[in-house]
PDB file of N, CA and C in Angstrom:
ATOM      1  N   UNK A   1      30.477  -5.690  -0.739  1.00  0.00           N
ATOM      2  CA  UNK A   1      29.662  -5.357   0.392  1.00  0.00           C
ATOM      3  C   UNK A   1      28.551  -4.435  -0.094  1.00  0.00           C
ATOM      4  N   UNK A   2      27.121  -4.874  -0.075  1.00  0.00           N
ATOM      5  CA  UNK A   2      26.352  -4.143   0.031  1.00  0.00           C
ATOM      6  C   UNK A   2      25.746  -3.132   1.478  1.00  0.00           C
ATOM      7  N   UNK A   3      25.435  -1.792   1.124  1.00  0.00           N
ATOM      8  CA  UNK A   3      24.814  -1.452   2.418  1.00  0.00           C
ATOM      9  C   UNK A   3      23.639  -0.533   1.426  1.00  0.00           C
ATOM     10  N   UNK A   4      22.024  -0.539   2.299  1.00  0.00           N
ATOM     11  CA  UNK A   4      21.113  -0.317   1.691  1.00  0.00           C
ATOM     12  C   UNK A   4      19.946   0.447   2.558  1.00  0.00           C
ATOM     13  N   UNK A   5      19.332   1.577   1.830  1.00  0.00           N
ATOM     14  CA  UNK A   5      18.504   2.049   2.888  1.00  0.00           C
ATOM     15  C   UNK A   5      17.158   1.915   1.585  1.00  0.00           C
ATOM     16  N   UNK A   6      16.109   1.911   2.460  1.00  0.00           N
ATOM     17  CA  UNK A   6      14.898   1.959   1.553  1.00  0.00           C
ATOM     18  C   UNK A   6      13.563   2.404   1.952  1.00  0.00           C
ATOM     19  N   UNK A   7      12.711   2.638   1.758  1.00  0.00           N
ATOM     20  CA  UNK A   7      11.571   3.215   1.984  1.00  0.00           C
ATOM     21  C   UNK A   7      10.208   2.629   0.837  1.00  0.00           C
ATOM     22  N   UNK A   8       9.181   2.274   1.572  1.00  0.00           N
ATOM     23  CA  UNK A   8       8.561   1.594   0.789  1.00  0.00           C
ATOM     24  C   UNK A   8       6.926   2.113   1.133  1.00  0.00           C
ATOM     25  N   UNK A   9       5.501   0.931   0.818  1.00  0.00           N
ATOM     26  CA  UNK A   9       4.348   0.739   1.169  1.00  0.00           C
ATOM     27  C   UNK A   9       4.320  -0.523   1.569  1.00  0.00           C
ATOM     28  N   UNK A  10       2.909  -1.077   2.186  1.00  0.00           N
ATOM     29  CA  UNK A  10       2.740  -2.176   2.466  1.00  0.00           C
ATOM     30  C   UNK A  10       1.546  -2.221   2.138  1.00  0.00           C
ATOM     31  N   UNK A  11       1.077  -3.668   1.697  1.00  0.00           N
ATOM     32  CA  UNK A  11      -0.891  -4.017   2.113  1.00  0.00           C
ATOM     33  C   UNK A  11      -0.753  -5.520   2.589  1.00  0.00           C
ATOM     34  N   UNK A  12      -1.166  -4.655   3.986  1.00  0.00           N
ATOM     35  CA  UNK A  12      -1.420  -5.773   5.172  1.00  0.00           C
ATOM     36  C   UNK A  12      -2.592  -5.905   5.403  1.00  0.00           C
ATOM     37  N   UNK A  13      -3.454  -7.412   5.600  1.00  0.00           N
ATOM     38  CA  UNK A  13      -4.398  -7.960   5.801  1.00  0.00           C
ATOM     39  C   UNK A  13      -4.625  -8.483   7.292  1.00  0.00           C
ATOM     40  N   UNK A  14      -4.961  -8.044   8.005  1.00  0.00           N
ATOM     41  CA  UNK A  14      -4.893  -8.106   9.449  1.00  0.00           C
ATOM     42  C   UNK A  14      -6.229  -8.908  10.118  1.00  0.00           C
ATOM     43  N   UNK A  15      -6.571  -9.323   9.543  1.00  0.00           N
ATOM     44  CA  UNK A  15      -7.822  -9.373  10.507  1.00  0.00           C
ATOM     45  C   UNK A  15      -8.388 -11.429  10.403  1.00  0.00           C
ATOM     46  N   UNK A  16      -7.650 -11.870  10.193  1.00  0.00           N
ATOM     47  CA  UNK A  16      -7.091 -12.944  10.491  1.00  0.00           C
ATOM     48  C   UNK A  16      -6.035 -13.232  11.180  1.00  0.00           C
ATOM     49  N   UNK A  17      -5.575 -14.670  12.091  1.00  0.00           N
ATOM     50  CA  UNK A  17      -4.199 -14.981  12.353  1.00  0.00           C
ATOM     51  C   UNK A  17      -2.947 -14.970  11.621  1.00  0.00           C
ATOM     52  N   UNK A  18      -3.469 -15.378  10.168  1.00  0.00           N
ATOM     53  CA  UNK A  18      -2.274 -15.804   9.537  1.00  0.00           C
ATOM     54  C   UNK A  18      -2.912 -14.686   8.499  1.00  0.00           C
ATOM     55  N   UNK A  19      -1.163 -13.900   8.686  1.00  0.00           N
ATOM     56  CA  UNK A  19      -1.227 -12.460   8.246  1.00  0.00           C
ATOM     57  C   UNK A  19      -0.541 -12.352   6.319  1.00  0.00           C
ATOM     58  N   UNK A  20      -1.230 -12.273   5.466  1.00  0.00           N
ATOM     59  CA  UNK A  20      -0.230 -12.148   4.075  1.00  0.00           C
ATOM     60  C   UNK A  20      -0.058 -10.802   3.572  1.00  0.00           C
ATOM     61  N   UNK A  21       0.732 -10.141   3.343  1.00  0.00           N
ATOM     62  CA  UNK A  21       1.028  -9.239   2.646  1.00  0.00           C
ATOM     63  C   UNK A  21       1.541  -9.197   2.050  1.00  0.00           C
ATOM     64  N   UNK A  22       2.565  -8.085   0.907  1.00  0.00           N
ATOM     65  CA  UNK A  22       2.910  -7.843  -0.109  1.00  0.00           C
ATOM     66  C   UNK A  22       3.945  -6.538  -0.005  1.00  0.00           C
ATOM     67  N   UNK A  23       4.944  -6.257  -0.087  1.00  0.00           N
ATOM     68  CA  UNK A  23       5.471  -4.866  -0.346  1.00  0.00           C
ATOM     69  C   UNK A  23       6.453  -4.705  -1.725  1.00  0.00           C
ATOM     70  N   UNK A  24       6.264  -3.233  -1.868  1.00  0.00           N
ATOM     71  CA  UNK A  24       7.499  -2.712  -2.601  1.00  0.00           C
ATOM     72  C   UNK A  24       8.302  -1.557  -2.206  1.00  0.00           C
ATOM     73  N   UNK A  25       9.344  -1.582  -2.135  1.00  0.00           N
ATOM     74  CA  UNK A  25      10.299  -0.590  -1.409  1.00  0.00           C
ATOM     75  C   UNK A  25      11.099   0.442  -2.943  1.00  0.00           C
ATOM     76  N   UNK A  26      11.633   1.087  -2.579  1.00  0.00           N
ATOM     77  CA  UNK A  26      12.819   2.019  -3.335  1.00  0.00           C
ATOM     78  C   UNK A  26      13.901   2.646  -2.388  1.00  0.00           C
ATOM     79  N   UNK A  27      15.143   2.906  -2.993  1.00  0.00           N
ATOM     80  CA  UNK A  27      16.039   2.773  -2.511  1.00  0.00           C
ATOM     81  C   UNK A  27      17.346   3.443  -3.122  1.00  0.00           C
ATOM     82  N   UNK A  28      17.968   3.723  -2.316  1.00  0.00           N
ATOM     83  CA  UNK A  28      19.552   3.268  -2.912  1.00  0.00           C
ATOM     84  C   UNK A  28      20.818   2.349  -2.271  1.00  0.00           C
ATOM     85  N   UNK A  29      21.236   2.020  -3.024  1.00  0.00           N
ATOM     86  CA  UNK A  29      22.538   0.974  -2.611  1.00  0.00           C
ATOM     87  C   UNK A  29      23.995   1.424  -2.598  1.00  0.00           C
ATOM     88  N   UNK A  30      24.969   1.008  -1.871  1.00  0.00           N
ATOM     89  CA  UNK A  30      26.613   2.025  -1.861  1.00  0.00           C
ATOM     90  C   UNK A  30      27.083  -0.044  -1.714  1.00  0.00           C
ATOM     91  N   UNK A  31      27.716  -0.287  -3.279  1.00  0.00           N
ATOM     92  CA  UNK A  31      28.701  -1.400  -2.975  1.00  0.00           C
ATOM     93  C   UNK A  31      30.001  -0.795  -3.035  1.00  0.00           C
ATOM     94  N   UNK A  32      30.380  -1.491  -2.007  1.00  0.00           N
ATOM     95  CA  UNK A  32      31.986  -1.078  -1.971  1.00  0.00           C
ATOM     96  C   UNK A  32      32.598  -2.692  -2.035  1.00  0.00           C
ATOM     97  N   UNK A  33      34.174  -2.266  -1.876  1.00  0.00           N
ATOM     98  CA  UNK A  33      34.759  -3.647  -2.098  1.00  0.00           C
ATOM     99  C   UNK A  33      35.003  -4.136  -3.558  1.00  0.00           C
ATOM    100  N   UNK A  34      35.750  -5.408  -3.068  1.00  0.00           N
ATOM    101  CA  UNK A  34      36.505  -6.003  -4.074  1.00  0.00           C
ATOM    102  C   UNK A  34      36.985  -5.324  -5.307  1.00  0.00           C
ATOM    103  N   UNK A  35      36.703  -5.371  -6.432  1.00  0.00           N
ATOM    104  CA  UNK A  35      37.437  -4.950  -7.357  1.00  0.00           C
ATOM    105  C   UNK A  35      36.891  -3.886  -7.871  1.00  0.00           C
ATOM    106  N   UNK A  36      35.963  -3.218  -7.191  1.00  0.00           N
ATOM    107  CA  UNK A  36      35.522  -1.636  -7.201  1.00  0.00           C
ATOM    108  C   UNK A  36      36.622  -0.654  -6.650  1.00  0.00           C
ATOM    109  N   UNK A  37      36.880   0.386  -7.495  1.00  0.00           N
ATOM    110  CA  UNK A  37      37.896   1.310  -6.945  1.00  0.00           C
ATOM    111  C   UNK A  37      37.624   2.359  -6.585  1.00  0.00           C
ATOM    112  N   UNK A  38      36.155   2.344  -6.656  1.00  0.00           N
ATOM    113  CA  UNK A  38      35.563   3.511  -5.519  1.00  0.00           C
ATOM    114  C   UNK A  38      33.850   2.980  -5.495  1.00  0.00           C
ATOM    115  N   UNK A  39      33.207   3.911  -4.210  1.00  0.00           N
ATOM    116  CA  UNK A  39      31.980   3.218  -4.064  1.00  0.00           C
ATOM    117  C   UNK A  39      31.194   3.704  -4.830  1.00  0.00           C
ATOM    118  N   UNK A  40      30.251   2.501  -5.103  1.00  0.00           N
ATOM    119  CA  UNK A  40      29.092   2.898  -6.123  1.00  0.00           C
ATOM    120  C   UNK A  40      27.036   3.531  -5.142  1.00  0.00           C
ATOM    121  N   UNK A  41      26.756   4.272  -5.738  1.00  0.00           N
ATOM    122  CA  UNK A  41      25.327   4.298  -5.153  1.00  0.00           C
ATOM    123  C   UNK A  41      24.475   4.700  -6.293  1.00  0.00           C
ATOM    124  N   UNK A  42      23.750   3.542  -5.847  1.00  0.00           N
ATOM    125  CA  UNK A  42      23.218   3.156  -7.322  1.00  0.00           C
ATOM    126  C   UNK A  42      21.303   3.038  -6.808  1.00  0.00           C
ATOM    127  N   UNK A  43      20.628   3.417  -7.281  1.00  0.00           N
ATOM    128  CA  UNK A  43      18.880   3.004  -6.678  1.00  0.00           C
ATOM    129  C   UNK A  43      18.429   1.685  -7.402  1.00  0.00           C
ATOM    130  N   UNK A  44      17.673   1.197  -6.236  1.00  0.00           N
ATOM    131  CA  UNK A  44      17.348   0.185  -5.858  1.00  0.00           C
ATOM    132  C   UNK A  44      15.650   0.054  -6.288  1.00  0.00           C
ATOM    133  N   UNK A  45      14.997  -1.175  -6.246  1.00  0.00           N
ATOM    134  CA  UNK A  45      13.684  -1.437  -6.084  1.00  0.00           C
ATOM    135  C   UNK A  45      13.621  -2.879  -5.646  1.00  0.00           C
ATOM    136  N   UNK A  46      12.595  -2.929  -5.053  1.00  0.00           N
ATOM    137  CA  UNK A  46      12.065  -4.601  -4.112  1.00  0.00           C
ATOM    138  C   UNK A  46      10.719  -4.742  -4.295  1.00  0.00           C
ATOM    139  N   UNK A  47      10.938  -6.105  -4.252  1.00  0.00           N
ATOM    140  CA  UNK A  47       9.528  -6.632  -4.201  1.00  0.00           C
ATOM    141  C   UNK A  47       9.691  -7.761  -2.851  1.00  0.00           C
ATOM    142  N   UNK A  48       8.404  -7.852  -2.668  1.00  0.00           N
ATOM    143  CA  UNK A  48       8.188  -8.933  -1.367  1.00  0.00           C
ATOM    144  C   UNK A  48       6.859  -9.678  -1.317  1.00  0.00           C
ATOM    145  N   UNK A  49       7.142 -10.369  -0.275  1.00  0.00           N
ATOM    146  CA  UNK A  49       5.714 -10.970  -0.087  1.00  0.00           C
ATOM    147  C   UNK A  49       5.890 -11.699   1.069  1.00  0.00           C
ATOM    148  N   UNK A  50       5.462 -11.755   2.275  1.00  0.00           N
ATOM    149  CA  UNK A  50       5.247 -12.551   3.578  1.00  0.00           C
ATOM    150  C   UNK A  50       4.254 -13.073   3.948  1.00  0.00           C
ATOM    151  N   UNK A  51       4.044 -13.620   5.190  1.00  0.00           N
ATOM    152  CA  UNK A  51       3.632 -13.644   6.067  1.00  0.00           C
ATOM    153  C   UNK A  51       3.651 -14.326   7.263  1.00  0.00           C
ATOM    154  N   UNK A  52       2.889 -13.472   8.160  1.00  0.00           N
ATOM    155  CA  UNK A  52       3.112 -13.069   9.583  1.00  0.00           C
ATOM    156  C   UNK A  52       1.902 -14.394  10.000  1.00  0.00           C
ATOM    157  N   UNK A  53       2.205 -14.999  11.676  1.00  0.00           N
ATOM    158  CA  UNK A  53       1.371 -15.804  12.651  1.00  0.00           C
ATOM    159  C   UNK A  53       0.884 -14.778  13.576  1.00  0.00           C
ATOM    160  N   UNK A  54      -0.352 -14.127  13.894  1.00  0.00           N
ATOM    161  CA  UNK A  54      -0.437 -13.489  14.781  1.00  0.00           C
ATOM    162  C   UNK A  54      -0.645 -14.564  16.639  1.00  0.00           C
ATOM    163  N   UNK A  55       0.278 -14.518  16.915  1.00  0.00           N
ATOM    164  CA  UNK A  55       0.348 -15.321  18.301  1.00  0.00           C
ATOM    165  C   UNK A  55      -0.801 -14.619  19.291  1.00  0.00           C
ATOM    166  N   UNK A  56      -0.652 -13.232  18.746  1.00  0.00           N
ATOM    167  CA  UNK A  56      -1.624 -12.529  20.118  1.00  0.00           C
ATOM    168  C   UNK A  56      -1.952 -11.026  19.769  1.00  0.00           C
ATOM    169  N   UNK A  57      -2.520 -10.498  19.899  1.00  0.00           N
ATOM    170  CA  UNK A  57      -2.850  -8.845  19.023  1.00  0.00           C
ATOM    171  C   UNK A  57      -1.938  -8.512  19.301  1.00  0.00           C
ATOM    172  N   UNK A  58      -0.776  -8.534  20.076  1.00  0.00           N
ATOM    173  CA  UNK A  58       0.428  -7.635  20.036  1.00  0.00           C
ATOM    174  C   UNK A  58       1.936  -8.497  19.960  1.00  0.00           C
ATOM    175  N   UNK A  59       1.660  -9.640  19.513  1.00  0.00           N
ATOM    176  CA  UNK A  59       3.339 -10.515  18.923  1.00  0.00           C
ATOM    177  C   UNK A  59       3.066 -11.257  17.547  1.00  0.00           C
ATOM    178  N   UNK A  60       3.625 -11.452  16.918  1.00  0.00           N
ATOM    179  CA  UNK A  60       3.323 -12.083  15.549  1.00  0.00           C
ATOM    180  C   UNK A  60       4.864 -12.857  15.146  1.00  0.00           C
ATOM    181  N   UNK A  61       5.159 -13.545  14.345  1.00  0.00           N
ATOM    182  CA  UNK A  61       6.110 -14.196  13.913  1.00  0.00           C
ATOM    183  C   UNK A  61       6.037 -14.819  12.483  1.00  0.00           C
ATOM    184  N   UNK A  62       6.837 -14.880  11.612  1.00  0.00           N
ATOM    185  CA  UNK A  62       6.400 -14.604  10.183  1.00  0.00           C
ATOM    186  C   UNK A  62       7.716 -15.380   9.640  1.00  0.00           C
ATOM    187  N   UNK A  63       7.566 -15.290   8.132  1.00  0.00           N
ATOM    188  CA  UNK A  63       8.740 -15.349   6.964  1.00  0.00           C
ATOM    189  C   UNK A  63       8.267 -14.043   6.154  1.00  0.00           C
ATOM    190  N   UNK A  64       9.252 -13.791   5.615  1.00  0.00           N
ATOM    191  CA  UNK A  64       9.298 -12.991   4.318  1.00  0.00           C
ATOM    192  C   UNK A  64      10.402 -13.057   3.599  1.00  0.00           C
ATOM    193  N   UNK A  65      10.284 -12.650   2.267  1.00  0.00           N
ATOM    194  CA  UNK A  65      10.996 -12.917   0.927  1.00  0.00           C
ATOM    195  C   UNK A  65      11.008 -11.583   0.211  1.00  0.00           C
ATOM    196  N   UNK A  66      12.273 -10.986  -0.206  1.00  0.00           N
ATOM    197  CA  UNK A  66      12.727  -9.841  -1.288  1.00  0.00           C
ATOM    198  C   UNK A  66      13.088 -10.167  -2.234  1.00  0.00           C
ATOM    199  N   UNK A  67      12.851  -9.691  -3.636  1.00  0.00           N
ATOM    200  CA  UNK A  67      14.144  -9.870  -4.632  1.00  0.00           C
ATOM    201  C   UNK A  67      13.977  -8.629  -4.622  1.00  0.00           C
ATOM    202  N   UNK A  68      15.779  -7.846  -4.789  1.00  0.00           N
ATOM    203  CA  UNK A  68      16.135  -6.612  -4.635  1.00  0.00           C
ATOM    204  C   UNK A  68      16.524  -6.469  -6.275  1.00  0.00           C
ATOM    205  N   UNK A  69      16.466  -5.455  -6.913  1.00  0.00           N
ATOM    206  CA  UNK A  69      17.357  -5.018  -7.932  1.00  0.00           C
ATOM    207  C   UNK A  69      18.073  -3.575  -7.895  1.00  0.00           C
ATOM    208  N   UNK A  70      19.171  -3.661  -8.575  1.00  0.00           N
ATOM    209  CA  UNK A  70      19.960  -2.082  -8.728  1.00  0.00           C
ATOM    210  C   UNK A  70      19.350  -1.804 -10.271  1.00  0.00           C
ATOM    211  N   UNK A  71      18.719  -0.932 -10.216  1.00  0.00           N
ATOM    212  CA  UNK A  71      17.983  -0.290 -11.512  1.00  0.00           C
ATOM    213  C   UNK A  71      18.753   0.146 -12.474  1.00  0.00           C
ATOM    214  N   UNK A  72      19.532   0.739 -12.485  1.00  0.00           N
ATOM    215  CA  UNK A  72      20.556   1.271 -12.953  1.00  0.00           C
ATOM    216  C   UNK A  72      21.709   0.345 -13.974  1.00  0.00           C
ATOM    217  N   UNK A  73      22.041  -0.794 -13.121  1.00  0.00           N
ATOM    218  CA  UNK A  73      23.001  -1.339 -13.556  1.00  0.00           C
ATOM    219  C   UNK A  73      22.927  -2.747 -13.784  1.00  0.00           C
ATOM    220  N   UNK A  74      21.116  -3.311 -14.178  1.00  0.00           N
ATOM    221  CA  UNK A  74      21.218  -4.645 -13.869  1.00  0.00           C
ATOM    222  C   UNK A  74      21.829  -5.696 -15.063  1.00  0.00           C
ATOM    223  N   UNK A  75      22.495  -4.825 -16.201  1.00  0.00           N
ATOM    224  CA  UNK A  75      23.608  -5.726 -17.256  1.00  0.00           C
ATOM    225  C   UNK A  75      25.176  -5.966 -16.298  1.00  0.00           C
ATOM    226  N   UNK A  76      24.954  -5.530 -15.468  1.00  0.00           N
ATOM    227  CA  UNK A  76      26.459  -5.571 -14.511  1.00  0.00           C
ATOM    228  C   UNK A  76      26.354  -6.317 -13.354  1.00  0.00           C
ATOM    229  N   UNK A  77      25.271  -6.250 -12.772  1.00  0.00           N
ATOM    230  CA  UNK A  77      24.826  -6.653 -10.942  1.00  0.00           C
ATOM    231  C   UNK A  77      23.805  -7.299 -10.893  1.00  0.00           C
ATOM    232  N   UNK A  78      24.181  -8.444 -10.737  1.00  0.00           N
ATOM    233  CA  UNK A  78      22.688  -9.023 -10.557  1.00  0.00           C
ATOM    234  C   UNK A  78      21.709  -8.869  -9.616  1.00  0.00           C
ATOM    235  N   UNK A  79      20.306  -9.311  -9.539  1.00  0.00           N
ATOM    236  CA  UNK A  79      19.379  -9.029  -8.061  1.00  0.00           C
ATOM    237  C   UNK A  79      19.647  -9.858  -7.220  1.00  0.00           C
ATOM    238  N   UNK A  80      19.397  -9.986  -6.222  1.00  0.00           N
ATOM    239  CA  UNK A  80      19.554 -10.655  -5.214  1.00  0.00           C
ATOM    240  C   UNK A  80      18.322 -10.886  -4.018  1.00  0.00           C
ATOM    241  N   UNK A  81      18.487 -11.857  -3.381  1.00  0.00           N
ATOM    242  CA  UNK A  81      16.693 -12.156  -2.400  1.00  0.00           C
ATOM    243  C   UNK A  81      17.649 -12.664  -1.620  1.00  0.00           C
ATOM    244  N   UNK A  82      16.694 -11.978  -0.998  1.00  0.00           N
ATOM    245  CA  UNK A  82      16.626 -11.701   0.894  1.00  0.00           C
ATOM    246  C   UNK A  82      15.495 -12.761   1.673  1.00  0.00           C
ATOM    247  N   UNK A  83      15.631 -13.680   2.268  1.00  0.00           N
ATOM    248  CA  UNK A  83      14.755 -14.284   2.941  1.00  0.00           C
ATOM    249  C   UNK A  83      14.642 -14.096   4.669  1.00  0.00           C
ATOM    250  N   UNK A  84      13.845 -13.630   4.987  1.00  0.00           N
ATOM    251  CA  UNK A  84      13.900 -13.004   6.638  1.00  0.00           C
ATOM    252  C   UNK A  84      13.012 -13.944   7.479  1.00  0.00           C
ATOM    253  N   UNK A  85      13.419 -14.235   8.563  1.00  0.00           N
ATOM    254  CA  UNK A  85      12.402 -15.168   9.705  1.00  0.00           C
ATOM    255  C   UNK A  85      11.886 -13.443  10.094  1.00  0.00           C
ATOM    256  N   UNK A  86      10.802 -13.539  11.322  1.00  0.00           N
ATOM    257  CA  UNK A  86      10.276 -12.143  11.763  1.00  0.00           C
ATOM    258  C   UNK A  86       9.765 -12.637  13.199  1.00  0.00           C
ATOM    259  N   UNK A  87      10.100 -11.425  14.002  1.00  0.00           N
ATOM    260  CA  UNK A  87       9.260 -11.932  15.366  1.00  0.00           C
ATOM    261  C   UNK A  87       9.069 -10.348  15.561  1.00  0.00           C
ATOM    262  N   UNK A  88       7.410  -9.945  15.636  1.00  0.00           N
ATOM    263  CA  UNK A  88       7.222  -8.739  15.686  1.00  0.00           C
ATOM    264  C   UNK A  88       6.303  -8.454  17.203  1.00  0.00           C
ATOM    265  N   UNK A  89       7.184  -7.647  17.820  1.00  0.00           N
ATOM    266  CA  UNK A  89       6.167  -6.876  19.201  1.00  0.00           C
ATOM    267  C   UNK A  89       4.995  -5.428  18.564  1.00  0.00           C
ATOM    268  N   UNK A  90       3.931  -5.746  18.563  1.00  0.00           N
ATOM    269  CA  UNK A  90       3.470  -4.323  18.126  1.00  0.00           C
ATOM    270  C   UNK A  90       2.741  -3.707  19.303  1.00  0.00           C
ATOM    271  N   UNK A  91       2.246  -2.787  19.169  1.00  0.00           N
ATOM    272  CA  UNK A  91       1.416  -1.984  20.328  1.00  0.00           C
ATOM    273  C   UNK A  91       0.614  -1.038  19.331  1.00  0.00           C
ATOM    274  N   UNK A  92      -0.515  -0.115  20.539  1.00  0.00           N
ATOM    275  CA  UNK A  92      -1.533   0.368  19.264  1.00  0.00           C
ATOM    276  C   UNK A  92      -2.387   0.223  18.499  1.00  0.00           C
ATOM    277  N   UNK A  93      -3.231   0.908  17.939  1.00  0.00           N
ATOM    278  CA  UNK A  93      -3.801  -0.052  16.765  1.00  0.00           C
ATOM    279  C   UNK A  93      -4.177   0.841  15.810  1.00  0.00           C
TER     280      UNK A  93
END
């Protein structure tokens, strides 16, 4: 079981419908489970790349794509990708 918190940047291109961006996050990770006999927290880094449909200046709907790595330990753990659908309400500007 992975559980993961992260904090990142973005460069978002907005000023078209069809929205592309790019991120990178950092992190750390706590696997627990299976044949671990205690939990590990280990830091993390991501990469990404999406993009968003802007339906209307304030709803959008998208894909995006991660590959995650544990920095630390990647002769042990491999990375792993994350593929996300998105349906975003925004407000503001």
């Amino acid at each position: 079981m992975v559980h993961q918190a992260a904090a990142g940047v973005s460069y978002v291109i907005d000023i078209f419908r069809w929205v592309p961006y790019l991120q990178l996050q950092g992190g750390a990770a706590m696997l627990t489970g299976g044949t671990l006999d205690r939990a590990l927290v280990l830091p993390t880094v991501s990469a990404g790349l999406g993009v968003d449909y802007q339906i209307s200046r304030s709803m959008a709907v998208g894909v995006a794509g991660r590959e995650h790595l544990f920095v630390s330990k990647l002769d042990t753990y491999p990375s792993y990708t994350t593929v996300l659908l998105r349906f975003e309400l925004m407000w503001g500007y």
